[in-house]
Protein backbone atom coordinates (compact mmCIF):
# COMPACT_ATOMS: atom_id res chain seq x y z
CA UNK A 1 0.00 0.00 0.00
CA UNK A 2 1.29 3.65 -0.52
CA UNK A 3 1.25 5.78 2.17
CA UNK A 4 -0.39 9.11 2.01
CA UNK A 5 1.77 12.16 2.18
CA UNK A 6 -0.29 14.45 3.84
CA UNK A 7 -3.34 14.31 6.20
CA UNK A 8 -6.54 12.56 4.57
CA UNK A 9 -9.10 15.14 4.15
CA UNK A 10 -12.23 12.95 4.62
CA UNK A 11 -12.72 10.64 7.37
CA UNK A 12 -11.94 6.57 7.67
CA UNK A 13 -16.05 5.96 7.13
CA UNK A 14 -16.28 8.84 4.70
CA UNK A 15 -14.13 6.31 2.59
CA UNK A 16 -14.83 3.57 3.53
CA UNK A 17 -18.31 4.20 2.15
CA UNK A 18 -16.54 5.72 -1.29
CA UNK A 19 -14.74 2.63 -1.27
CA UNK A 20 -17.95 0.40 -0.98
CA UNK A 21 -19.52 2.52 -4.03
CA UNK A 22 -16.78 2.15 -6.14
CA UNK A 23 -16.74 -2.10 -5.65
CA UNK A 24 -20.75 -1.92 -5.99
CA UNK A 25 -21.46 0.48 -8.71
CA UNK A 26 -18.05 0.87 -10.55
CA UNK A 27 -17.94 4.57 -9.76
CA UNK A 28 -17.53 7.05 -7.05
CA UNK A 29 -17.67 10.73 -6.88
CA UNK A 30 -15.60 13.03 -4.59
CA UNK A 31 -17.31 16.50 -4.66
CA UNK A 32 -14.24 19.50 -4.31
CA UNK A 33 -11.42 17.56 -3.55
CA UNK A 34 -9.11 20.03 -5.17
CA UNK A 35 -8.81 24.08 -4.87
CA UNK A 36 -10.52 25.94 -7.79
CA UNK A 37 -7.12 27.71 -8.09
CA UNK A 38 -5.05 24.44 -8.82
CA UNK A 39 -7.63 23.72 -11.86
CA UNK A 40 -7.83 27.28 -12.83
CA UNK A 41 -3.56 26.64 -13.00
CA UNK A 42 -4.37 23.39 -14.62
CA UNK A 43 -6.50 25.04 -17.03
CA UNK A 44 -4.74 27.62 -18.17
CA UNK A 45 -1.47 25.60 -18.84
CA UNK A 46 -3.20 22.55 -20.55
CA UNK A 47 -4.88 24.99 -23.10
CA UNK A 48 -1.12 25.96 -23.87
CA UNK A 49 -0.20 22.74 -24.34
CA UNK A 50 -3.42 21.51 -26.30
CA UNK A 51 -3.06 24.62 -28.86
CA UNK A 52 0.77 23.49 -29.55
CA UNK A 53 -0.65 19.70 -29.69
CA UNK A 54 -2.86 20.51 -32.31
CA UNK A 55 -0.12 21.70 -34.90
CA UNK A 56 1.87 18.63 -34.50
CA UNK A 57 1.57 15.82 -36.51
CA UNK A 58 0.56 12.61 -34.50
CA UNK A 59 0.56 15.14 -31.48
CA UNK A 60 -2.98 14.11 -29.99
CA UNK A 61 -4.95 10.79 -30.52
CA UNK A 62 -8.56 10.23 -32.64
CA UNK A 63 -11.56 9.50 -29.90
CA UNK A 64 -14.66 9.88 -32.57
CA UNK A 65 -15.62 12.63 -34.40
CA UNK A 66 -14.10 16.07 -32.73
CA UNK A 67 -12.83 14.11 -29.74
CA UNK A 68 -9.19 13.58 -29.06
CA UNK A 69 -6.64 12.12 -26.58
CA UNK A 70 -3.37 13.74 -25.47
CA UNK A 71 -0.46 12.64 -22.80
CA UNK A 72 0.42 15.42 -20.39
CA UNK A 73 4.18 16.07 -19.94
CA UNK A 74 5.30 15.24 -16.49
CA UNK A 75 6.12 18.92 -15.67
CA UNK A 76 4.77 21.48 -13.78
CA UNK A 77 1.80 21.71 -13.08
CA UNK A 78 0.60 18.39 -13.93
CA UNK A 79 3.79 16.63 -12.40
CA UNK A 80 2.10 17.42 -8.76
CA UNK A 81 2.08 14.75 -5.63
CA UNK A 82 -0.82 16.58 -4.46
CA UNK A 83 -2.59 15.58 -7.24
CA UNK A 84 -1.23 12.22 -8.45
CA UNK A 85 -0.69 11.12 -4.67
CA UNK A 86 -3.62 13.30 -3.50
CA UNK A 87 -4.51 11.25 0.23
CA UNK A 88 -7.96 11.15 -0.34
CA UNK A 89 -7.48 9.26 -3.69
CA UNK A 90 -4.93 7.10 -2.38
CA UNK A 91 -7.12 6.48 0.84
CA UNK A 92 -9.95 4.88 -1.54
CA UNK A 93 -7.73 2.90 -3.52
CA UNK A 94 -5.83 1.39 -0.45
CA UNK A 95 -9.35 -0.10 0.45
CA UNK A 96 -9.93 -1.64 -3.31
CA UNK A 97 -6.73 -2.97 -4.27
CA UNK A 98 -5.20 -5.45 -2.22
CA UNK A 99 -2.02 -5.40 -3.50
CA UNK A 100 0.83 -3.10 -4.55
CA UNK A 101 -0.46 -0.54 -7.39
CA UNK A 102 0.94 2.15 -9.87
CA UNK A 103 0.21 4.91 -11.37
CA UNK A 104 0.73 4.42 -15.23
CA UNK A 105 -1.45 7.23 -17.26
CA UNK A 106 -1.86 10.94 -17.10
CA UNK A 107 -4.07 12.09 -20.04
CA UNK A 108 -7.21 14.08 -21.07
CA UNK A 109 -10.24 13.41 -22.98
CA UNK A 110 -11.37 16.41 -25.10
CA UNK A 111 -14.52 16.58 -26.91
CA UNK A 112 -15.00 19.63 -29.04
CA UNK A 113 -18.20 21.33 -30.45
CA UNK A 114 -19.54 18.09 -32.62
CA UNK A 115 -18.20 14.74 -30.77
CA UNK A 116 -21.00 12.60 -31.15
CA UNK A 117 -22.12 9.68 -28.95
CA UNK A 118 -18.63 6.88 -28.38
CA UNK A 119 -20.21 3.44 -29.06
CA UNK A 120 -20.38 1.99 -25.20
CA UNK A 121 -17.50 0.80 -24.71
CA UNK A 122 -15.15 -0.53 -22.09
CA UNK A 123 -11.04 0.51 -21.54
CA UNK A 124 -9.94 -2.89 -20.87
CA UNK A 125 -10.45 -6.53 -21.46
CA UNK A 126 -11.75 -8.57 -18.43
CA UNK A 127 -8.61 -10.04 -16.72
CA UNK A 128 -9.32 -13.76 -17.61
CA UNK A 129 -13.11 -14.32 -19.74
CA UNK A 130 -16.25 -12.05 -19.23
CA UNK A 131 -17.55 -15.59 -16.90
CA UNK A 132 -15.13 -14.41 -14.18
CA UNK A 133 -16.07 -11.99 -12.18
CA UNK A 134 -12.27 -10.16 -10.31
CA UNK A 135 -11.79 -7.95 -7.88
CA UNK A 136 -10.69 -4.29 -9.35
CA UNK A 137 -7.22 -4.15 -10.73
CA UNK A 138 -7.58 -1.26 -12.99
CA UNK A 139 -8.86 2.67 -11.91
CA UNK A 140 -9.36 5.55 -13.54
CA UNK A 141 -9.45 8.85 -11.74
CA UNK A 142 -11.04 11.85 -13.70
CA UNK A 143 -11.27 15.15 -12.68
CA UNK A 144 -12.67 18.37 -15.40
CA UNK A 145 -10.68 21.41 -15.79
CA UNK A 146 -14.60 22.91 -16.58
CA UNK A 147 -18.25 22.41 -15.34
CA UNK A 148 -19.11 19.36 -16.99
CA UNK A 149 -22.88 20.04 -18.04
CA UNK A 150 -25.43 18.49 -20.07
CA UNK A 151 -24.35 20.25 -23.04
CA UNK A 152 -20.84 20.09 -23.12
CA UNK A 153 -20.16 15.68 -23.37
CA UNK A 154 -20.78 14.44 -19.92
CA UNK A 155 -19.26 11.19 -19.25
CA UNK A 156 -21.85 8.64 -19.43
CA UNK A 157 -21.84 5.00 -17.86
CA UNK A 158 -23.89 2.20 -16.37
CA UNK A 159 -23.35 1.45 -12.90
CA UNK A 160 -22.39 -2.02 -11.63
CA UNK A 161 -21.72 -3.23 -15.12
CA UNK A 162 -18.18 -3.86 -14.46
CA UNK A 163 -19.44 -7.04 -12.28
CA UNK A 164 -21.14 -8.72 -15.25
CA UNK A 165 -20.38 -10.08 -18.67
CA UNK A 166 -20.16 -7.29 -21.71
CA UNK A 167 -23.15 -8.89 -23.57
CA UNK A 168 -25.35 -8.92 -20.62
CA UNK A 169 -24.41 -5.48 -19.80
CA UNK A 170 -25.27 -4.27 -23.19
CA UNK A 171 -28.51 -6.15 -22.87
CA UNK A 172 -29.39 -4.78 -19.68
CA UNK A 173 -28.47 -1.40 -20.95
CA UNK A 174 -30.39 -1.78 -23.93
CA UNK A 175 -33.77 -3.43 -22.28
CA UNK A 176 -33.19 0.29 -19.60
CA UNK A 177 -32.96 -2.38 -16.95
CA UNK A 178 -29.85 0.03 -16.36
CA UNK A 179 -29.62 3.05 -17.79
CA UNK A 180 -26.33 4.82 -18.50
CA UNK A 181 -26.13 7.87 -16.00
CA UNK A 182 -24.43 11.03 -17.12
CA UNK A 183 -22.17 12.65 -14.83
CA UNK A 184 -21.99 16.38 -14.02
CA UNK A 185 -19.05 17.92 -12.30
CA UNK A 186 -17.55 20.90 -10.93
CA UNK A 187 -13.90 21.85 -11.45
CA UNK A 188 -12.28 20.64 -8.23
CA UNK A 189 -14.70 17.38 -7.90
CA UNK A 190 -13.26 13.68 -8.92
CA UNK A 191 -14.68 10.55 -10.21
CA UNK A 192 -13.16 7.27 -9.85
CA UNK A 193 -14.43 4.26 -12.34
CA UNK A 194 -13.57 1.05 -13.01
CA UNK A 195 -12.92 1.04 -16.91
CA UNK A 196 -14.73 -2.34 -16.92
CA UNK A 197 -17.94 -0.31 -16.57
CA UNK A 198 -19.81 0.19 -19.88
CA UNK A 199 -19.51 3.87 -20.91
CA UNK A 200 -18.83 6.41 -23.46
CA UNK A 201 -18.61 10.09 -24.06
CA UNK A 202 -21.81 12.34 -25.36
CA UNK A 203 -22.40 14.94 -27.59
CA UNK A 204 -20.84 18.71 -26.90
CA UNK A 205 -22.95 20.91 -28.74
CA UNK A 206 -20.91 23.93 -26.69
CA UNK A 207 -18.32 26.12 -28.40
CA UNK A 208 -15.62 25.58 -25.96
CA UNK A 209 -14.18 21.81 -25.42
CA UNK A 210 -14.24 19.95 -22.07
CA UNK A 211 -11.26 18.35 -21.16
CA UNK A 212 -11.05 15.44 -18.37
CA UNK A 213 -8.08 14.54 -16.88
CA UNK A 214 -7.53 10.95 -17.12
CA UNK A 215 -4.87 9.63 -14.22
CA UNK A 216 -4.90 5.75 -14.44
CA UNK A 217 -4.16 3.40 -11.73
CA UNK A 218 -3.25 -0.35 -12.19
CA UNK A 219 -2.43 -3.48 -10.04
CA UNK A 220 1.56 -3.64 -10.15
CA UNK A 221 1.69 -7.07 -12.30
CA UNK A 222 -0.74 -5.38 -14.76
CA UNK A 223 0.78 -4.85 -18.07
CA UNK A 224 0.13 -1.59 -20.32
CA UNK A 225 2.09 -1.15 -23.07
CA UNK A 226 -0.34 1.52 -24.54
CA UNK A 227 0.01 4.10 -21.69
CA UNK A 228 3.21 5.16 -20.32
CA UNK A 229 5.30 8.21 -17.89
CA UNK A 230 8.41 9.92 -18.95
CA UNK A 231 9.81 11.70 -16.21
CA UNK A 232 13.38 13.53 -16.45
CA UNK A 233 15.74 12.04 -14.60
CA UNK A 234 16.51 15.02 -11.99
CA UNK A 235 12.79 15.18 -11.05
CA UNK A 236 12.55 12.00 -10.39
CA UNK A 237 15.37 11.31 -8.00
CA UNK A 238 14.06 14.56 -6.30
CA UNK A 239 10.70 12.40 -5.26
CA UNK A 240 10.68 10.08 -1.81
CA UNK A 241 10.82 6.54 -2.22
CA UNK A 242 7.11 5.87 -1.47
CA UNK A 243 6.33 8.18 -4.87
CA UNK A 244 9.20 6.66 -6.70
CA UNK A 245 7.18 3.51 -5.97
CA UNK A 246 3.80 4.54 -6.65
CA UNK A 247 5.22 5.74 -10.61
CA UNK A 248 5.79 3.17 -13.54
CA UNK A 249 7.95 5.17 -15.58
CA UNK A 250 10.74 5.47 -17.86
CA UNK A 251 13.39 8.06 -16.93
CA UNK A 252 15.16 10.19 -19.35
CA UNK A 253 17.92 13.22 -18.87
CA UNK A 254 15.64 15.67 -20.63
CA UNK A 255 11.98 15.05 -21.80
CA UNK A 256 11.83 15.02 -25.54
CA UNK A 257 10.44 18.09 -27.15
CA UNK A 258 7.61 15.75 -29.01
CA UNK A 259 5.87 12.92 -28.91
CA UNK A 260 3.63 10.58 -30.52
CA UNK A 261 0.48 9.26 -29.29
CA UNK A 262 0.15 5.44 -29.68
CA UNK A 263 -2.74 4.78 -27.67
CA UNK A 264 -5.26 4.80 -30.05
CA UNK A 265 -7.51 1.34 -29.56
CA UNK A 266 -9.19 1.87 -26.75
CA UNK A 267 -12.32 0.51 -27.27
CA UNK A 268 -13.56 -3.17 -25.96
């Protein structure tokens, strides 16, 4: 388990109960975890980076139709421990996985005026066949750097769905035995969500896009060769060893000045 690095900010039963969503239904929310400030910082530097993304060739990844996928660079001010080792994060996913677990994706999701409905979809394979049911082993933590409305491609999922087999998912889904739940947030609130859920993104019919941070969490045997972490060297030796240990990363003397995206499938 990793320690937390500073005080949790919710008590034990406060997460314990966010815990016992997140096994039951797939999803939890955290309302405000983090200051409007830090995603107003956020904000402003990611639109920097997503305008010089843009120009590059290969420089973000296809989602649908006006939707696209981009790695943040492990600098400031995404490369923060009170973000990617946030307590309260760590706190609920020290109660769901059981074993050792890293931290192997830092991304966004961007719909722009005219992404359409994703097919529903999940972000991983089941760990053996759809017949077994596991415990999690795979997280995603998403946080908006905007009000996430009805207009502007809420996430959308079906709770508990992560617990059954795809097919009978879709045919629960389908019958509106469950029905796929969009979810509104504020800047500063989090959702974390098994990617074994059934989900996709929705329309934005807004001028402005609505990026989601994406920070992805995995069992430590898990491979994931689509999603990875450069971090320079320096930075990296600067970090204690329980945040060394919570990164899978490469290390390199200075972080290249571009990059390709690679993880394109991402559909199952």
């Amino acid at each position: 388990m990793v320690q937390s690095i500073n005080p949790v900010s919710l008590s034990a039963i406060d997460l314990d109960r966010l815990a016992e969503d997140l096994n039951r239904d797939g999803v939890c929310v955290i309302r405000g975890l983090f200051d409007r400030s830090l995603i107003e910082t956020w904000a402003a530097a990611f639109d920097a980076l997503f305008q010089e993304r843009q120009q590059r060739v290969d420089g973000l990844a296809p989602r649908g139709k006006s939707r696209w996928y981009t790695t943040l660079p492990w600098v400031a001010p995404f490369a923060d421990p009170k973000v990617f080792a946030n307590p309260t994060i760590l706190g609920v996913l020290n109660r769901v996985f059981f074993q050792e677990y890293r931290l192997v994706q830092l991304a966004a999701d961007i719909p722009f005026q005219g992404a359409e409905y994703q097919d529903i979809h999940r972000d991983f394979n089941p760990l053996f066949t759809d017949q077994i049911v596991t415990p999690l082993y795979a997280l995603a933590v998403n946080f908006p750097l905007v009000e996430v409305t009805a207009e502007n491609g809420p996430f959308e999922m079906a709770r508990g769905t992560h617990r059954m087999s795809r097919e009978e998912g879709l045919v629960k889904v389908r019958a509106g035995e469950i029905p796929m739940e969009q979810f509104y947030m504020q800047p500063g609130d989090v959702m974390i969500r098994s990617p074994l859920a059934l989900h996709r993104g929705t329309p934005n019919i807004t001028p402005q896009p609505r990026p989601l941070i994406v920070m992805g969490y995995v069992m430590h045997w898990l491979h994931t060769h689509k999603v990875d972490l450069t971090l320079q060297t320096d930075y990296y030796n600067s970090l204690s060893p329980e945040l060394r240990q919570l990164l899978r990363c490469q290390t390199v003397e200075k972080l290249p000045a571009q990059a390709t995206e690679t993880y394109v499938k991402f559909e199952y």
